[in-house]
Protein backbone atom coordinates (compact mmCIF):
# COMPACT_ATOMS: atom_id res chain seq x y z
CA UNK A 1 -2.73 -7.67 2.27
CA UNK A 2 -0.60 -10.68 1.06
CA UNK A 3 -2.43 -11.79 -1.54
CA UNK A 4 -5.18 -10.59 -3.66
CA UNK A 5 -6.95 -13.82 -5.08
CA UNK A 6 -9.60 -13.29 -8.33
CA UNK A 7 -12.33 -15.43 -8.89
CA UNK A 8 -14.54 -15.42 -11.96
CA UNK A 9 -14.68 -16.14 -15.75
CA UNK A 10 -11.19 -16.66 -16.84
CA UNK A 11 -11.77 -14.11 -20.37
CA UNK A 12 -13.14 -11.07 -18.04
CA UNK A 13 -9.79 -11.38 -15.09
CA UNK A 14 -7.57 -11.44 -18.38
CA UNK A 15 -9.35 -8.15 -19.76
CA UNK A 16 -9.71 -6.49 -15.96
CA UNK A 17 -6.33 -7.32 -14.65
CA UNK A 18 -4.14 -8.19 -18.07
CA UNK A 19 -0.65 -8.63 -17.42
CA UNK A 20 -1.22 -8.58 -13.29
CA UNK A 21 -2.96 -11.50 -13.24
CA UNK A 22 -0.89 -14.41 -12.20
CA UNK A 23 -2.27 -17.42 -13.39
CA UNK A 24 0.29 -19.88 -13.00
CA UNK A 25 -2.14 -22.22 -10.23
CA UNK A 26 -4.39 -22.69 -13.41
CA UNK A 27 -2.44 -21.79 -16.82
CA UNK A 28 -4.50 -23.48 -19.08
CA UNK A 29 -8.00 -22.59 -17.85
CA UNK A 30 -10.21 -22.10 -20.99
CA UNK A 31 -11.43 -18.54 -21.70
CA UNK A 32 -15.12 -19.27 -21.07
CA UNK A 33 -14.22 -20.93 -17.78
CA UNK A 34 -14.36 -20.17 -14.15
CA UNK A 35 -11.17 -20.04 -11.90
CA UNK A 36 -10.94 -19.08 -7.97
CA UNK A 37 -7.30 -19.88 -8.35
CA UNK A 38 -5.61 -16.85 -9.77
CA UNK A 39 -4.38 -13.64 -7.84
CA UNK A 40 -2.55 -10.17 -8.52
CA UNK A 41 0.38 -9.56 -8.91
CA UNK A 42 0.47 -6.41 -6.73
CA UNK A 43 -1.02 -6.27 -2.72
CA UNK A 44 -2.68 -3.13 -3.53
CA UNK A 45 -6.48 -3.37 -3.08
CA UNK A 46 -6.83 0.00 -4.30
CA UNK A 47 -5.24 -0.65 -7.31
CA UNK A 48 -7.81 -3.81 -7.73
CA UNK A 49 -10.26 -1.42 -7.31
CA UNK A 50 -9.25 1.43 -9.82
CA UNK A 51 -9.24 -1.15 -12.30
CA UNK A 52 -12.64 -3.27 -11.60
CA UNK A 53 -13.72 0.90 -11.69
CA UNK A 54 -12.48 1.44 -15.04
CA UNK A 55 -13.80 -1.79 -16.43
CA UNK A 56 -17.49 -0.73 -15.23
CA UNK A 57 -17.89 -3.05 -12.43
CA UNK A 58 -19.27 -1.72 -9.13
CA UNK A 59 -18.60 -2.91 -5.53
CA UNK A 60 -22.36 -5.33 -5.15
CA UNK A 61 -21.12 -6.86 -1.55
CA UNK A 62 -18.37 -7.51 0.77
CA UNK A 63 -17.85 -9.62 4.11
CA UNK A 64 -14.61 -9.98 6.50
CA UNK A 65 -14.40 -12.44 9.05
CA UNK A 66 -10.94 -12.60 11.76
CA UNK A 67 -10.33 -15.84 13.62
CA UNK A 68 -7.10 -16.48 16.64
CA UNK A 69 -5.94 -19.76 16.72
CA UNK A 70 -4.79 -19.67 20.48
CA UNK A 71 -7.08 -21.59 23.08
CA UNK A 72 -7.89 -19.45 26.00
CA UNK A 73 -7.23 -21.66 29.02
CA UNK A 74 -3.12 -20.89 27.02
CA UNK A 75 -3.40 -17.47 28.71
CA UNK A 76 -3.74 -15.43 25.65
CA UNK A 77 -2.01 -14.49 22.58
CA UNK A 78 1.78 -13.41 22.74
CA UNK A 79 1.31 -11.72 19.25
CA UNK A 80 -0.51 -10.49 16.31
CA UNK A 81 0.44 -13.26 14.22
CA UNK A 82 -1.86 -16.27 15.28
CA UNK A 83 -4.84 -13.93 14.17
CA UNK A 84 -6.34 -14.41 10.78
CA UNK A 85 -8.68 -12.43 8.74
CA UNK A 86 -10.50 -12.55 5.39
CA UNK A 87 -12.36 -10.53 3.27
CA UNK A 88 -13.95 -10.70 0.04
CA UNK A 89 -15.41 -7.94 -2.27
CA UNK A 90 -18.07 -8.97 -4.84
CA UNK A 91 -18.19 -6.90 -7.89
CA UNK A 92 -20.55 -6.95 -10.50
CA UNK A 93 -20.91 -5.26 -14.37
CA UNK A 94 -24.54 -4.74 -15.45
């Protein structure tokens, strides 16, 4: 993973993720605010996880797309690296 991005109310990614939150793309968002511009500190998704568990969220959805940016009349990819993916896990706290 290279980056694990957090989107949501500024007050609940401080109290889920504390001092692995990196927030300097917004540093002054309000508490009561909503951000999609903060991410971990750590590549871990497991670790995300663990502590979205421990906080009493659950996993609600998730979706993953992969695109190649190589036309095929080029012959084909030489490599891994002109694929891209994406996915995104939706958790919720009742």
């Amino acid at each position: 993973v290279a980056r694990i991005t957090v989107c949501g109310k500024t007050a609940l990614a401080k109290e889920v993720f504390g001092e692995t939150l990196n927030e300097s793309r917004d540093p002054d968002r309000p508490p009561e605010r909503y951000t999609a511009r903060y991410y971990l500190k750590f590549n871990f998704l497991e670790q995300a996880f663990d502590r979205l568990s421990e906080a009493g969220f659950r996993m609600a959805a998730c979706s993953s797309t992969g695109t190649c940016a190589f036309a095929p009349e080029q012959g084909g990819p030489a490599d891994d690296k002109i694929w891209t993916s994406y996915t995104e896990y939706v958790f919720c706290r009742d």
